[in-house]
C-alpha atoms as a PDB file:
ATOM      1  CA  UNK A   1       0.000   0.000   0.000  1.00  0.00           C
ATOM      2  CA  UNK A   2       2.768   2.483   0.964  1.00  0.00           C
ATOM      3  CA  UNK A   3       4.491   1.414  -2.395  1.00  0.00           C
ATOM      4  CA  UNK A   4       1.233   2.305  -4.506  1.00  0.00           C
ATOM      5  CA  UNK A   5       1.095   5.643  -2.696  1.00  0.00           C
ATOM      6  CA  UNK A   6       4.590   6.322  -3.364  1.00  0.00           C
ATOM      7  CA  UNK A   7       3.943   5.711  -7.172  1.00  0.00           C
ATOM      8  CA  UNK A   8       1.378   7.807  -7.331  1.00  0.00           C
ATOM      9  CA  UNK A   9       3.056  10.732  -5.540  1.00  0.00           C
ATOM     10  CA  UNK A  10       6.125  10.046  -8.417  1.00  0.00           C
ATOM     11  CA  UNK A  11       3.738  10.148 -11.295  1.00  0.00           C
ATOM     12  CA  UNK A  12       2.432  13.234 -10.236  1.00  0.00           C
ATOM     13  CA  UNK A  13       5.356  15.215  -9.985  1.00  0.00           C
ATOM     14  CA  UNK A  14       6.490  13.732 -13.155  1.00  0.00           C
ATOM     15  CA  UNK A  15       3.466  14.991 -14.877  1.00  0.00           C
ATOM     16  CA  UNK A  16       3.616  18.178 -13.089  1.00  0.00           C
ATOM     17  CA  UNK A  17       7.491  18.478 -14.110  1.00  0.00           C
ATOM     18  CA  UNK A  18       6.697  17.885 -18.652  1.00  0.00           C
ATOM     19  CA  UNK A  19       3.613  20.751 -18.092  1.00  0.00           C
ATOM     20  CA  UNK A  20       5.581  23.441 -16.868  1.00  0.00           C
ATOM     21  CA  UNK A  21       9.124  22.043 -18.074  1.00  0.00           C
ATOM     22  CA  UNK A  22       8.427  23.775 -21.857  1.00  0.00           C
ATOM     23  CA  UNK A  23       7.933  27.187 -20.708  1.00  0.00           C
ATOM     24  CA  UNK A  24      10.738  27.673 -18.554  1.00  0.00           C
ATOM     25  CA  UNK A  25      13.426  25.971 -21.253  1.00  0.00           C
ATOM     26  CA  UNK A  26      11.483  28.777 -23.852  1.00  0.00           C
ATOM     27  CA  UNK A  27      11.787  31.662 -20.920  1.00  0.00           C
ATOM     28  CA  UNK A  28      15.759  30.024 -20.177  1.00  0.00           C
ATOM     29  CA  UNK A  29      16.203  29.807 -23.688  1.00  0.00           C
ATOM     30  CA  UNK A  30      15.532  33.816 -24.331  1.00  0.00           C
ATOM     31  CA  UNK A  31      16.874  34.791 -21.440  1.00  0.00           C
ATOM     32  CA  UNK A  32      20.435  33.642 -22.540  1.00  0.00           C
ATOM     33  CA  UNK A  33      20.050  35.628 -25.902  1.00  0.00           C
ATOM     34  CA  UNK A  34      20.503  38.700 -23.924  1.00  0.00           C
ATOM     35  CA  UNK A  35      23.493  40.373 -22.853  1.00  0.00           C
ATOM     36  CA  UNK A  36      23.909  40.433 -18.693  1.00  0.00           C
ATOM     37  CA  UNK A  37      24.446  43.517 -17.156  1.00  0.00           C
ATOM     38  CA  UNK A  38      28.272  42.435 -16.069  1.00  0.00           C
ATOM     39  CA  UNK A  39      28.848  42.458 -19.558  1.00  0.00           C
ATOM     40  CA  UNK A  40      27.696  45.484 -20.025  1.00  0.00           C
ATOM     41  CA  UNK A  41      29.785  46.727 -17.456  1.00  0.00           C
ATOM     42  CA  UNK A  42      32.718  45.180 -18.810  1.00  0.00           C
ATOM     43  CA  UNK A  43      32.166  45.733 -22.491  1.00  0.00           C
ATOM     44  CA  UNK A  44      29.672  49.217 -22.975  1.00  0.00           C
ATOM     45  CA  UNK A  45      30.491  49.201 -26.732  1.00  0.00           C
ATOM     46  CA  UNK A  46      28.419  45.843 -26.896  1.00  0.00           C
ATOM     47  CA  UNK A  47      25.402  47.133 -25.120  1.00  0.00           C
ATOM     48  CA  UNK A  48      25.417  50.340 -26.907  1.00  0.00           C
ATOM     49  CA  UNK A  49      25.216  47.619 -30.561  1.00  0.00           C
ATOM     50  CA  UNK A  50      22.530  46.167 -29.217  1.00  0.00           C
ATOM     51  CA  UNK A  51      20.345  48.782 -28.549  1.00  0.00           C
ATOM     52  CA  UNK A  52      17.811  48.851 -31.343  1.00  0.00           C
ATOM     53  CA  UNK A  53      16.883  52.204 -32.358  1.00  0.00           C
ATOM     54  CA  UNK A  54      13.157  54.429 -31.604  1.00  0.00           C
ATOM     55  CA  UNK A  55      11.378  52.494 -34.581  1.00  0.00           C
ATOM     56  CA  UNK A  56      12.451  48.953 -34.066  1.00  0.00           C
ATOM     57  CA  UNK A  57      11.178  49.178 -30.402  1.00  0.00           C
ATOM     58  CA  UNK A  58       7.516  50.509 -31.875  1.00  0.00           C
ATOM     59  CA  UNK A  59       7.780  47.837 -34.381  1.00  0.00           C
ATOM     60  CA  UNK A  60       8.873  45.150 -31.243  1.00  0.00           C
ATOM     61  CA  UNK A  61       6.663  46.313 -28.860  1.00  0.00           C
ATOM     62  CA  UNK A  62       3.808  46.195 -31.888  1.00  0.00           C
ATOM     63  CA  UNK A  63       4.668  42.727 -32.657  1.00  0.00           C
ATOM     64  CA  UNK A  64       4.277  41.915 -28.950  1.00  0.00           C
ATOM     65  CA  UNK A  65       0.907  43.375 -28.177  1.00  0.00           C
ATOM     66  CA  UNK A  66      -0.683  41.520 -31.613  1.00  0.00           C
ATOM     67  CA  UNK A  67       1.013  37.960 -30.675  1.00  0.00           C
ATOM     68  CA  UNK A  68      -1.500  35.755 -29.322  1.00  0.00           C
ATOM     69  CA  UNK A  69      -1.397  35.384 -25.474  1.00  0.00           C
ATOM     70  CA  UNK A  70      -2.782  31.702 -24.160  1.00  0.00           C
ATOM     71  CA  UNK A  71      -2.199  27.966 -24.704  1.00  0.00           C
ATOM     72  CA  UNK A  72      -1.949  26.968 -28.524  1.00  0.00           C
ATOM     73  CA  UNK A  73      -2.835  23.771 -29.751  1.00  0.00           C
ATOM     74  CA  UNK A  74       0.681  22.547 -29.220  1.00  0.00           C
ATOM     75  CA  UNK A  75       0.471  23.106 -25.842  1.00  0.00           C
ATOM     76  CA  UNK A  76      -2.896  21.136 -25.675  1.00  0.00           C
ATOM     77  CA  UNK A  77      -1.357  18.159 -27.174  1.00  0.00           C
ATOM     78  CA  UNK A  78       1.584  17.990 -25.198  1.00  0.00           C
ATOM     79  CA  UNK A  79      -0.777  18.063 -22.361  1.00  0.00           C
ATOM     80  CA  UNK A  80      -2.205  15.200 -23.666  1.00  0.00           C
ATOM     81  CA  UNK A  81       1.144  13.064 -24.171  1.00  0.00           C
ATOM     82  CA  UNK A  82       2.053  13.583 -20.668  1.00  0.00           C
ATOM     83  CA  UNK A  83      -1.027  12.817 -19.294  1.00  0.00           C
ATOM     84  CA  UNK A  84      -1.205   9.503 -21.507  1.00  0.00           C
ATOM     85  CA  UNK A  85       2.154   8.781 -20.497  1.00  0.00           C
ATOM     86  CA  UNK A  86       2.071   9.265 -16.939  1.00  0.00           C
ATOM     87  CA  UNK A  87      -1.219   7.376 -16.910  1.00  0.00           C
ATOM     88  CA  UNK A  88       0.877   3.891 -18.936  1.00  0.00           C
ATOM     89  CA  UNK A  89       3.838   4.756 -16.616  1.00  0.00           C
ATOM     90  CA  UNK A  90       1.508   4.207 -13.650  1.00  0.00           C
ATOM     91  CA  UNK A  91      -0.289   1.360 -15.081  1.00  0.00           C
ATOM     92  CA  UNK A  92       2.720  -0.782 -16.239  1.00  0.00           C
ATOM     93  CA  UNK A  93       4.224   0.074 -12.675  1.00  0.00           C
ATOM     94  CA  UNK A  94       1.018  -1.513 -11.153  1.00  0.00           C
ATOM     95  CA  UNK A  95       0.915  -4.307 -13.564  1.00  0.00           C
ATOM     96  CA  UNK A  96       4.872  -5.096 -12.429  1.00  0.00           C
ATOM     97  CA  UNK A  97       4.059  -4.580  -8.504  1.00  0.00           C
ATOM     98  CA  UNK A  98       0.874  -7.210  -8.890  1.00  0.00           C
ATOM     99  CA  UNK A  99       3.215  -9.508 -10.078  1.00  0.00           C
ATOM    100  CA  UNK A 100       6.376  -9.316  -7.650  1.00  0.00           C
ATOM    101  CA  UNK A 101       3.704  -9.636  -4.997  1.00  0.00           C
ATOM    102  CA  UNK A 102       2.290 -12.663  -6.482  1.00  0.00           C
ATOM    103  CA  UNK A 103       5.793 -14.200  -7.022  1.00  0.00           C
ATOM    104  CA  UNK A 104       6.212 -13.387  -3.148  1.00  0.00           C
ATOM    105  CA  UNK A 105       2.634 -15.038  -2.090  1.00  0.00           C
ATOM    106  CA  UNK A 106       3.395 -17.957  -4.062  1.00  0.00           C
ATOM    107  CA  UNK A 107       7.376 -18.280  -2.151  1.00  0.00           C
ATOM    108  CA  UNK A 108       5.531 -18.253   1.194  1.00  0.00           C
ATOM    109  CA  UNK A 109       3.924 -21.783   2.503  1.00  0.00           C
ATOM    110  CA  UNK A 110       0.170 -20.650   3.643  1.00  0.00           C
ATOM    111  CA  UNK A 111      -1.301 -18.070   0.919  1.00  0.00           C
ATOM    112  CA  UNK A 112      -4.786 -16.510   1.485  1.00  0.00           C
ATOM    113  CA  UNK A 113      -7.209 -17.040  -1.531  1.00  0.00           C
ATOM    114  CA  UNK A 114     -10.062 -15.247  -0.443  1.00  0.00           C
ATOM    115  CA  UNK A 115     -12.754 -15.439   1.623  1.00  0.00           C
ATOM    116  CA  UNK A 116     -16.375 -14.211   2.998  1.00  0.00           C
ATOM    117  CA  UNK A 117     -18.066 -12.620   6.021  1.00  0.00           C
ATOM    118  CA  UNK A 118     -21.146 -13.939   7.462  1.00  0.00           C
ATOM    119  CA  UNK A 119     -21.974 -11.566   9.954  1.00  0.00           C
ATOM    120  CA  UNK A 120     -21.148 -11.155  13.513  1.00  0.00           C
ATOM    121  CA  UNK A 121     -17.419 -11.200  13.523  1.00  0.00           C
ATOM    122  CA  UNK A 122     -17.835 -14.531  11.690  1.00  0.00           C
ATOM    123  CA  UNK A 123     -16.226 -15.134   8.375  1.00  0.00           C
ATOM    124  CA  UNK A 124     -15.263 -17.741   5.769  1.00  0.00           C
ATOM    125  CA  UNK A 125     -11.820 -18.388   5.038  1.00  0.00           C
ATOM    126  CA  UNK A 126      -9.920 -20.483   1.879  1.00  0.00           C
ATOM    127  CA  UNK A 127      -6.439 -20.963   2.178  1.00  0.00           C
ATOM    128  CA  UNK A 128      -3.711 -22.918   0.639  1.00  0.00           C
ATOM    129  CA  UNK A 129      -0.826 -24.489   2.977  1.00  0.00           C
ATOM    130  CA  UNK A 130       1.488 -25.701   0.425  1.00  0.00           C
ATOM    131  CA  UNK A 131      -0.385 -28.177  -2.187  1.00  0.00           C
ATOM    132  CA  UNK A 132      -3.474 -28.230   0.202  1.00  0.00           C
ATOM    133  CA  UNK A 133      -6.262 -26.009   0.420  1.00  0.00           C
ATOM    134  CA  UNK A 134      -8.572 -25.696   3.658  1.00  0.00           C
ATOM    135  CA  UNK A 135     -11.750 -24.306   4.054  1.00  0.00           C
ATOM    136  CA  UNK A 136     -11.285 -22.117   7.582  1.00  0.00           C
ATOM    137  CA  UNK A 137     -14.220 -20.764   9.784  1.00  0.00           C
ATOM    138  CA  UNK A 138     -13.370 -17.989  11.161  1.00  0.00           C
ATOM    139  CA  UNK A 139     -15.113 -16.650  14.821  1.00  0.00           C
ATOM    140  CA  UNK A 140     -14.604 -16.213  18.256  1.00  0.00           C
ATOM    141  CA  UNK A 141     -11.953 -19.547  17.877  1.00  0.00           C
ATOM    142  CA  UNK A 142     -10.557 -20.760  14.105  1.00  0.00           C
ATOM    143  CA  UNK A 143     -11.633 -24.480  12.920  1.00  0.00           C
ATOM    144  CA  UNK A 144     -11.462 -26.411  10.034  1.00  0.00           C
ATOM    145  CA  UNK A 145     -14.626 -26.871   8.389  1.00  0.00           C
ATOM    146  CA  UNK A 146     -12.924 -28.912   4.760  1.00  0.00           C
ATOM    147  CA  UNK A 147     -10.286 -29.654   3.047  1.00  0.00           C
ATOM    148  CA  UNK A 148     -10.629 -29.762  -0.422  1.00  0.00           C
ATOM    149  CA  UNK A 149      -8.880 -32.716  -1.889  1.00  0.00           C
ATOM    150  CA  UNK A 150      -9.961 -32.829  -5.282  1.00  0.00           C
ATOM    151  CA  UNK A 151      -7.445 -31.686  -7.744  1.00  0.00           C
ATOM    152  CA  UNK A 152      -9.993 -30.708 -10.094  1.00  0.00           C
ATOM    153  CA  UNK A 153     -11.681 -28.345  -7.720  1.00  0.00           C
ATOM    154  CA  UNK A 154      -8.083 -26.892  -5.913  1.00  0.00           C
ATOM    155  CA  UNK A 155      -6.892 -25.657  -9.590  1.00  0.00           C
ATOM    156  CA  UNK A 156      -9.954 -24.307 -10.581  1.00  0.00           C
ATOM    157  CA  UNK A 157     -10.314 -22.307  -7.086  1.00  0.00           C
ATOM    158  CA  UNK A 158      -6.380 -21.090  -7.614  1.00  0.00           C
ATOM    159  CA  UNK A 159      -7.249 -20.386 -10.876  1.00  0.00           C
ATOM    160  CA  UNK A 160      -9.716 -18.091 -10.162  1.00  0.00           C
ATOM    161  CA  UNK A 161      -8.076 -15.993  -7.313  1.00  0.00           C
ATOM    162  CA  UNK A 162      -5.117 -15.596  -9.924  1.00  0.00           C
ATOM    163  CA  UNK A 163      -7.596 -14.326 -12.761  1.00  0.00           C
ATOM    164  CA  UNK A 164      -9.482 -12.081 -10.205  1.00  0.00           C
ATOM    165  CA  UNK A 165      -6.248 -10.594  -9.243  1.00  0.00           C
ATOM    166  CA  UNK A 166      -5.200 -10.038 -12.749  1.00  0.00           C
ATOM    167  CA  UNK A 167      -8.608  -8.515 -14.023  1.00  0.00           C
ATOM    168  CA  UNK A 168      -8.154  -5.919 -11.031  1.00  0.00           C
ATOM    169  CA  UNK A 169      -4.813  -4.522 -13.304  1.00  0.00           C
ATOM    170  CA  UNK A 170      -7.003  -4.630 -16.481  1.00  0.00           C
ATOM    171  CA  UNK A 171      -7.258  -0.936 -17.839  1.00  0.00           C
ATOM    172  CA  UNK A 172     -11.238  -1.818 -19.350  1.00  0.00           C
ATOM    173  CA  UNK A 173     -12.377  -2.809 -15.417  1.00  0.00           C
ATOM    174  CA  UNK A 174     -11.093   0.203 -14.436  1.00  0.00           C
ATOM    175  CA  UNK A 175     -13.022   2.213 -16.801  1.00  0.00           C
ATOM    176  CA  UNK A 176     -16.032   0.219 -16.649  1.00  0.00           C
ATOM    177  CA  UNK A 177     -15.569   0.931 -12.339  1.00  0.00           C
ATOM    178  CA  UNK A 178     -15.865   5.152 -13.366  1.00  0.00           C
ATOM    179  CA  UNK A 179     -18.562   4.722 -15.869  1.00  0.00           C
ATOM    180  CA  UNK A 180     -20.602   3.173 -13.245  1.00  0.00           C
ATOM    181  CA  UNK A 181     -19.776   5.220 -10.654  1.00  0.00           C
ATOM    182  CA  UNK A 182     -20.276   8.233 -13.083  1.00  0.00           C
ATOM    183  CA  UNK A 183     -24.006   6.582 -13.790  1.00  0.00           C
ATOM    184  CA  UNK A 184     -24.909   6.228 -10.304  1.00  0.00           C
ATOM    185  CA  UNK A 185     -24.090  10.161  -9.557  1.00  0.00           C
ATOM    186  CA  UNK A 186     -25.966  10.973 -12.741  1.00  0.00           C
ATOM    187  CA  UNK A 187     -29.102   9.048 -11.427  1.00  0.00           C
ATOM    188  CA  UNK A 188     -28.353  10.594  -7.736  1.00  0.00           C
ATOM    189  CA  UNK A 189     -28.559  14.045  -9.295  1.00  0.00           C
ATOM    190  CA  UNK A 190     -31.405  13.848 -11.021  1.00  0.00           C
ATOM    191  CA  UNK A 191     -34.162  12.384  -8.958  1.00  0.00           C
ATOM    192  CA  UNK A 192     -38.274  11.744  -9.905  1.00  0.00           C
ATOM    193  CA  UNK A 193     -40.176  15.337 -10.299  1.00  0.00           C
ATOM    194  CA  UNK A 194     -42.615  15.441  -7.315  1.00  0.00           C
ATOM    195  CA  UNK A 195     -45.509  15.742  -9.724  1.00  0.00           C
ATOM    196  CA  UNK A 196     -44.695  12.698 -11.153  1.00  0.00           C
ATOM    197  CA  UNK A 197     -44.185  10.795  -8.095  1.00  0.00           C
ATOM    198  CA  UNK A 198     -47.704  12.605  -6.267  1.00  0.00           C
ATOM    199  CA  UNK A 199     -49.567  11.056  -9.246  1.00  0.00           C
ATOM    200  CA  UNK A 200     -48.077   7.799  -9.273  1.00  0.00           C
ATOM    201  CA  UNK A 201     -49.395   7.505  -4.960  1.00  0.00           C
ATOM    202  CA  UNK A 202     -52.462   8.605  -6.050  1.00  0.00           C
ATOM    203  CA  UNK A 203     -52.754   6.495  -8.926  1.00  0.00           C
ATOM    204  CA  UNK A 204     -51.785   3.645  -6.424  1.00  0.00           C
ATOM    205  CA  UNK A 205     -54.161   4.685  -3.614  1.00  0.00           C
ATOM    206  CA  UNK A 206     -56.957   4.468  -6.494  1.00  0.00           C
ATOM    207  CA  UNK A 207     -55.796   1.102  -7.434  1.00  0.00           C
ATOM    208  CA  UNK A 208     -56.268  -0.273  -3.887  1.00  0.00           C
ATOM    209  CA  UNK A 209     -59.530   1.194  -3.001  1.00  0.00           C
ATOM    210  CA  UNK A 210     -60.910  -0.221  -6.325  1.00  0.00           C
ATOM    211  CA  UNK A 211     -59.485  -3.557  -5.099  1.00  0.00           C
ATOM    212  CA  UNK A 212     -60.761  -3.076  -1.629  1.00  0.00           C
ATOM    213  CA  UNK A 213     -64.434  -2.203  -2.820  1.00  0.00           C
ATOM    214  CA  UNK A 214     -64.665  -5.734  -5.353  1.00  0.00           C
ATOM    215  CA  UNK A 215     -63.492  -7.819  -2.278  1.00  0.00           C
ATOM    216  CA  UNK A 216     -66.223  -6.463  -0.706  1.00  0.00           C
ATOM    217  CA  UNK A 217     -68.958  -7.228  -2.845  1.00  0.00           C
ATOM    218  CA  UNK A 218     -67.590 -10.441  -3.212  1.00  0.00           C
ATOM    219  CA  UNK A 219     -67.516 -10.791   0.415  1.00  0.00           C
ATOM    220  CA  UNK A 220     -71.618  -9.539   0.506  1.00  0.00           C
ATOM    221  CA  UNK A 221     -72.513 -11.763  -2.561  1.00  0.00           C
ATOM    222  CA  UNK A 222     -71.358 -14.837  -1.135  1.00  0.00           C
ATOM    223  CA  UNK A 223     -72.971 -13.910   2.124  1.00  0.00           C
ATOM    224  CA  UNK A 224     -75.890 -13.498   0.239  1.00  0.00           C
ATOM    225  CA  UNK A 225     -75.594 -16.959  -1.399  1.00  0.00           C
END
């Protein structure tokens, strides 16, 4: 967990690093074109060449006040690369973590394959001790409630805790995960009109007092009978 963390914290300065990198090798960049004032001091004859005359600075400070000020599309698609890049950089770095921690589950003797709770501090434990897998019930006291000695059965329950491990790295859960969390805000913003719901109780309330009057006549009729 600390590891993930420290990834992310990485990434992000990474990204933050190739966004604001460009300008200041540009601003670096034309700040070395010009002549420092120590060698000015040391050399006049070289300031006094580079001084551009009354109507180059109009034309300069013309060409500066009609050059476009904001992000160009350039900038938006370098954006873009980073972002892209920083988001396979953390992804691949996942991927590789997943699998060193596997590789060190699979070294130790008793591995953990999953389990469920049942309520009431009570739970459901699988876990594999070597080439044997027991079936663990977990409460106030831990007992052994199976061991599963089919073959058949032991694969196909390791084979499942490795695929559910390995579909948690998979980049289309993930985005299936935000789209329905995006769908579940979009449904909690935008709940029934009250009109709607008003007519629908009344609508129901009719329903019942139609039923409620039929059973009874029925009721009367057979009394009748």
């Amino acid at each position: 967990m600390f590891m993930k963390s420290f990834i992310k914290y990485i990434c992000a300065l990474t990204l933050m690093f190739v966004l604001f990198s460009g300008n200041e090798i540009i601003a670096g960049a034309a700040l070395s074109n010009k002549t420092s004032v120590q060698d000015c001091i040391k050399n006049p004859d070289l300031c006094k060449q580079e001084q551009p005359s009354g109507e180059e600075n109009q034309e300069s400070e013309t060409e500066d006040a009609a050059a476009p000020v904001g992000i160009g599309f350039l900038d938006i698609v370098r954006m873009i690369a980073a972002l892209a890049f920083v988001v396979a950089l953390l992804y691949f770095l996942l991927r590789f973590i997943n699998k060193k921690s596997r590789s060190y589950q699979e070294s130790h003797i008793v591995r953990h394959l999953g389990g469920t709770a049942l309520g009431g501090s009570r739970s459901v434990q699988i876990v594999k001790v070597g080439d044997r897998v027991f079936v663990l019930g977990v409460g106030e006291d831990v007992s052994l409630l199976k061991e599963i000695e089919d073959p058949a059965e032991r694969g196909d329950l390791i084979s499942r805790y490795e695929d559910q491990s390995e579909m948690m790295m998979q980049p289309a859960d993930i985005v299936n995960k935000l789209k329905k969390r995006f769908n579940k805000q979009s449904e909690m913003k935008e709940p029934t009109p009250f009109k709607q719901e008003f007519e629908q109780k009344i609508n129901e309330l009719k329903k019942n007092r139609e039923q409620a009057m039929r059973n009874l006549a029925d009721r009367e009729r057979n009394q009748d009978e």
